[in-house]
N, C-alpha and C. Protein backbone atom coordinates (compact mmCIF):
# COMPACT_ATOMS: atom_id res chain seq x y z
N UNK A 1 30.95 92.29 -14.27
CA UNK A 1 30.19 92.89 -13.19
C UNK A 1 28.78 93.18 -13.68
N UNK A 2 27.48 92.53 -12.71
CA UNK A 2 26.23 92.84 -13.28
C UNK A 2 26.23 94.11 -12.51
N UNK A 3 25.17 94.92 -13.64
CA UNK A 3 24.63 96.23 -12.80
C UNK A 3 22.83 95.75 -11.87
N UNK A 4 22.57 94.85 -12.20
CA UNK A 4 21.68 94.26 -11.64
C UNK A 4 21.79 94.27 -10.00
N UNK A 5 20.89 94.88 -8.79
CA UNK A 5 21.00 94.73 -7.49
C UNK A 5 20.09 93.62 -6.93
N UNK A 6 20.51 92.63 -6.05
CA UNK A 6 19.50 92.01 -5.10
C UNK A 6 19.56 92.63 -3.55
N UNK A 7 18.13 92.45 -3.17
CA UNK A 7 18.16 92.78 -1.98
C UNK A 7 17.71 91.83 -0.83
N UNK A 8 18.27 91.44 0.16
CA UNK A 8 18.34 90.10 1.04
C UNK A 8 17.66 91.06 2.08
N UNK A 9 16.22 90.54 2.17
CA UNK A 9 15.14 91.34 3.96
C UNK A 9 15.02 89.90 4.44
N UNK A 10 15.51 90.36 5.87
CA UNK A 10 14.78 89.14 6.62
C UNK A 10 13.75 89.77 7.70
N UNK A 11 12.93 89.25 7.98
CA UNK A 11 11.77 89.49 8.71
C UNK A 11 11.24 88.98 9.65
N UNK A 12 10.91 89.54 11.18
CA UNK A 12 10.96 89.15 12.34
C UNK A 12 9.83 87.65 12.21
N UNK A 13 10.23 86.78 12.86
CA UNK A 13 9.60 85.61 12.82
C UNK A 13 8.08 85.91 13.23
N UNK A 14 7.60 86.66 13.75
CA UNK A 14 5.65 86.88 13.52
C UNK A 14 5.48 87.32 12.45
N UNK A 15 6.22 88.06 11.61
CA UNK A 15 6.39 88.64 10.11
C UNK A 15 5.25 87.41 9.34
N UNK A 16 6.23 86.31 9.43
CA UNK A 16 5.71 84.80 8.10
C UNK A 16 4.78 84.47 9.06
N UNK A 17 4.13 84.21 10.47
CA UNK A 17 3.22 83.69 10.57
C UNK A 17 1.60 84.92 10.29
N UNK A 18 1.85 86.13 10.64
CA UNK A 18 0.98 87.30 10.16
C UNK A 18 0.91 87.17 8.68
N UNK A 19 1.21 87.24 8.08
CA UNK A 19 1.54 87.47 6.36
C UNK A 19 0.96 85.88 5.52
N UNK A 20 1.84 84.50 6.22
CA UNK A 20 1.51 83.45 6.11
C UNK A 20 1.20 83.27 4.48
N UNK A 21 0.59 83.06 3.87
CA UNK A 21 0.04 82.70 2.25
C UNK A 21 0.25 83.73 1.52
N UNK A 22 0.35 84.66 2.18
CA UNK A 22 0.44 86.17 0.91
C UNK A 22 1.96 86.30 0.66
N UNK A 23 2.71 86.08 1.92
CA UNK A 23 3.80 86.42 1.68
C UNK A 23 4.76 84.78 0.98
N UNK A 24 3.89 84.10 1.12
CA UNK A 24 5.04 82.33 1.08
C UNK A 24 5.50 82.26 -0.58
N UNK A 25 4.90 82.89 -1.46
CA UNK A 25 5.65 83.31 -2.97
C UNK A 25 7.24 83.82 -2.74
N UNK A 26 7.23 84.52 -2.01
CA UNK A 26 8.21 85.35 -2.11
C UNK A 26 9.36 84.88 -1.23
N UNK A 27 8.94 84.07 0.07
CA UNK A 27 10.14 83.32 0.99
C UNK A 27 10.64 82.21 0.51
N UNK A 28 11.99 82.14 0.60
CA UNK A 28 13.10 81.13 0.48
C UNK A 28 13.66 80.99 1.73
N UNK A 29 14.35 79.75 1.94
CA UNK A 29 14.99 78.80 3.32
C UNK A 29 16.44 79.14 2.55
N UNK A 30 17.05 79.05 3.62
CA UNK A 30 18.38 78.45 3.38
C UNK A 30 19.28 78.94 5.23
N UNK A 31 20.36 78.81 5.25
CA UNK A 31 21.59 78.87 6.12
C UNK A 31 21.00 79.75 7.41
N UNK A 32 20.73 80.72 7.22
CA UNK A 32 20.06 81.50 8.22
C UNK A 32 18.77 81.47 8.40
N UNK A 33 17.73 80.19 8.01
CA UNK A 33 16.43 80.32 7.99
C UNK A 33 15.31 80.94 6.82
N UNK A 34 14.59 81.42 7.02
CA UNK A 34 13.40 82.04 6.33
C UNK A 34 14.06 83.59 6.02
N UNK A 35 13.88 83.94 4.59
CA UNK A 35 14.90 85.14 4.25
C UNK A 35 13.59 85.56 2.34
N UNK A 36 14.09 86.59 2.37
CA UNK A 36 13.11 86.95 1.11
C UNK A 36 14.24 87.64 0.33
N UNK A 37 14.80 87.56 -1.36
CA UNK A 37 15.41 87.78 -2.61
C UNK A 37 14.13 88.65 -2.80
N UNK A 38 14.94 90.18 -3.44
CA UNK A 38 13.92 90.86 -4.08
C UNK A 38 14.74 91.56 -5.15
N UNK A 39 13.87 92.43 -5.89
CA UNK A 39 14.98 93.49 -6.88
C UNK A 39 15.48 94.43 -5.69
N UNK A 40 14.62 95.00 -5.17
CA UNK A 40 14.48 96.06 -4.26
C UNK A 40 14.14 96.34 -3.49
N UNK A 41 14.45 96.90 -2.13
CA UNK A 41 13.19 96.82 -1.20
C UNK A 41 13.65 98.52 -0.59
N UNK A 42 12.77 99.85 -0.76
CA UNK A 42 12.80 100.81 0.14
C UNK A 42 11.61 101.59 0.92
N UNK A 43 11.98 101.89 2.28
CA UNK A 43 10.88 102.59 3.04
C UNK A 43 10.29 103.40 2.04
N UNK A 44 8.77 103.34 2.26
CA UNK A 44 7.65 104.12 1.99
C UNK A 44 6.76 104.51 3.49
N UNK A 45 7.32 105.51 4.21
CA UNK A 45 6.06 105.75 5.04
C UNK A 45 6.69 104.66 5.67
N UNK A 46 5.11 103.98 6.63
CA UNK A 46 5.48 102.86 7.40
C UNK A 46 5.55 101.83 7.02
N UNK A 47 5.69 101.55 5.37
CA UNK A 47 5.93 100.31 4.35
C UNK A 47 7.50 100.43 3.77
N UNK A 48 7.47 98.72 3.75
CA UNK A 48 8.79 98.42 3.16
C UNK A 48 8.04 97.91 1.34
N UNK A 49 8.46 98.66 0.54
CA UNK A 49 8.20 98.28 -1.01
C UNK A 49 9.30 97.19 -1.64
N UNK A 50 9.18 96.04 -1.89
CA UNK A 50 9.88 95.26 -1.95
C UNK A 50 9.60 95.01 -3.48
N UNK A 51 10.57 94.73 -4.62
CA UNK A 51 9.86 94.38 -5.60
C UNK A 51 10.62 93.27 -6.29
N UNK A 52 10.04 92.30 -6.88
CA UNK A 52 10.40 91.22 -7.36
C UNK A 52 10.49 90.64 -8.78
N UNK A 53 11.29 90.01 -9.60
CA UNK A 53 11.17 89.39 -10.74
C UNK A 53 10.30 88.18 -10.56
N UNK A 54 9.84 88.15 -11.63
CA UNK A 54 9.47 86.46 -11.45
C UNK A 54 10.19 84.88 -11.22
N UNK A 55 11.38 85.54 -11.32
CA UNK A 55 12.82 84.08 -11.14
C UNK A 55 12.99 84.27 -9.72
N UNK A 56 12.44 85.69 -9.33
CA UNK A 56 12.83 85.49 -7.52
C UNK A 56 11.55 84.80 -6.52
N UNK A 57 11.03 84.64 -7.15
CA UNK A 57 9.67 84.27 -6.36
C UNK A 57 9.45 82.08 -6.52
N UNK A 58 8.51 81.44 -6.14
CA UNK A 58 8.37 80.43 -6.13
C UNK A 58 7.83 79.46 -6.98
N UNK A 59 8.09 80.55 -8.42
CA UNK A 59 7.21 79.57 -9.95
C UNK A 59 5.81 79.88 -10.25
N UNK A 60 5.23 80.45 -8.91
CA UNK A 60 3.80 80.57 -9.26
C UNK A 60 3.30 82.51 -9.61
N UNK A 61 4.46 82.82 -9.44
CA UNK A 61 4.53 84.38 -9.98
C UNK A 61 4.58 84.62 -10.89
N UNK A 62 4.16 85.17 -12.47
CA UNK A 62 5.06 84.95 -13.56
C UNK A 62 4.90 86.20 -14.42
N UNK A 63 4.32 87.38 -13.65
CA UNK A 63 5.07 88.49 -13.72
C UNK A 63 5.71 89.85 -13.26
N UNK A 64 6.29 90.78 -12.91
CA UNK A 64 6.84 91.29 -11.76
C UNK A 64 5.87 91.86 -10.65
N UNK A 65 6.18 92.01 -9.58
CA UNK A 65 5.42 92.45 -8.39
C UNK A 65 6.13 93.39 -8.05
N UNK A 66 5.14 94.26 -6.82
CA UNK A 66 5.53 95.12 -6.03
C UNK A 66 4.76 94.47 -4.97
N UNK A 67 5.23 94.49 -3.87
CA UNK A 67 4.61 93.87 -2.42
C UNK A 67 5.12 94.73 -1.00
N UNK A 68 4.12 95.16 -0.63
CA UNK A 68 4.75 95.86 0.48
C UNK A 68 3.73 95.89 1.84
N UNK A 69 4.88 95.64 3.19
CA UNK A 69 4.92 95.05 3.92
C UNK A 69 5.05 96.13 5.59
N UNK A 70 3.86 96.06 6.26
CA UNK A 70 5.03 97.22 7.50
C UNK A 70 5.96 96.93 7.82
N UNK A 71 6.90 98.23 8.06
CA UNK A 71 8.12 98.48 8.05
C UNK A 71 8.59 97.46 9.33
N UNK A 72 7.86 97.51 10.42
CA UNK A 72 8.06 96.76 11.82
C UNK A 72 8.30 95.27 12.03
N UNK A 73 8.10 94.36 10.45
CA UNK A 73 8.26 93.21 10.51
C UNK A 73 9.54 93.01 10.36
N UNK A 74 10.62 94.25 9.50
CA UNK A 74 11.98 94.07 8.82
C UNK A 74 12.84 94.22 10.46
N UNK A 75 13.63 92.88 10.04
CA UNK A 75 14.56 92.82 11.50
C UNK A 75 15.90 93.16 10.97
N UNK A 76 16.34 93.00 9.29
CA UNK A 76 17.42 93.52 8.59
C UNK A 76 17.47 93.50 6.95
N UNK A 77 17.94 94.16 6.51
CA UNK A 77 17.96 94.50 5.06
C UNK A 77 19.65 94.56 4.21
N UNK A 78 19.89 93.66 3.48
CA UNK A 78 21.08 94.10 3.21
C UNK A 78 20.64 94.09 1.40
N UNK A 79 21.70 94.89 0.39
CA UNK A 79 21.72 95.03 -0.70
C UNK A 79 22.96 95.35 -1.59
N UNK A 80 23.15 93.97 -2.54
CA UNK A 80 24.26 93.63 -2.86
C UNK A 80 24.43 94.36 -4.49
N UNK A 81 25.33 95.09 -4.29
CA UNK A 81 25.13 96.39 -5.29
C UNK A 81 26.06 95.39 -6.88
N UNK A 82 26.98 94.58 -6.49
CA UNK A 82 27.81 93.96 -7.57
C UNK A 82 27.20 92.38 -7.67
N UNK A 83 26.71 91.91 -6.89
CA UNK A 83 26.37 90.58 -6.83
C UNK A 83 24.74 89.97 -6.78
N UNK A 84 24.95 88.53 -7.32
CA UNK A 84 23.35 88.52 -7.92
C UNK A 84 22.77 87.75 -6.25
N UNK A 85 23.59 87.53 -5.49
CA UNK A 85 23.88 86.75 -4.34
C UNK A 85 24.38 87.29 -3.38
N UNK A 86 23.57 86.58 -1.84
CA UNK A 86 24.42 87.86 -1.11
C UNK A 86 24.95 86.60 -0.05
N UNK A 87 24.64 85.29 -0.35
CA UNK A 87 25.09 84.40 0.29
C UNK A 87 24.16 84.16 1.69
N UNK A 88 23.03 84.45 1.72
CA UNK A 88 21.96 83.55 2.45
C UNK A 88 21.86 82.15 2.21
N UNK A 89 21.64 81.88 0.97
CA UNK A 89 21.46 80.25 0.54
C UNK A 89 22.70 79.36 1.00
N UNK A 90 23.88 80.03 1.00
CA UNK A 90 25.05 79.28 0.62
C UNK A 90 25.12 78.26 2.35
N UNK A 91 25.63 77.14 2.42
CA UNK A 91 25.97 76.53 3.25
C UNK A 91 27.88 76.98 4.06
N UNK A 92 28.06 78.10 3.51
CA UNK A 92 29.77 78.32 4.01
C UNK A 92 29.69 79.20 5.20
């Protein structure tokens, strides 16, 4: 069992076209569409603090971030307390 958490935000589709280049490091595709892998992501105020390794991001990151986002773009948040995966990517 890792003690390591990921956190799976997905974000209302004007989210990626508002954000667009700032945010495209950090988005991954898979099964349900456009979805963002983070370490963490919790409310601040009217910001979501999302923070990232550099293995979660798109190669061109290469060392950790904090990125944060209004809260109003997040359409859901889940966080997988035992798993490095929360099964966005997966095709099942």
């Amino acid at each position: 069992m890792s003690n390591e958490t990921v956190c799976g935000v997905l974000l209302e589709d004007q989210a990626y076209t508002l954000l667009g280049e700032a945010i495209s490091p950090y988005v991954r595709e898979g099964r349900i569409g456009k979805f963002i892998y983070c370490e963490s992501a919790i409310q601040n105020g009217n910001f979501i603090e999302m923070r990232f390794r550099p293995e979660q991001c798109d190669g061109t990151i290469q060392c950790p971030m904090q990125v944060s986002i209004p809260v109003h773009f997040v359409k859901f948040m889940a966080t997988g307390i035992t798993e490095r995966q929360l099964g966005f990517l997966s095709d099942k």
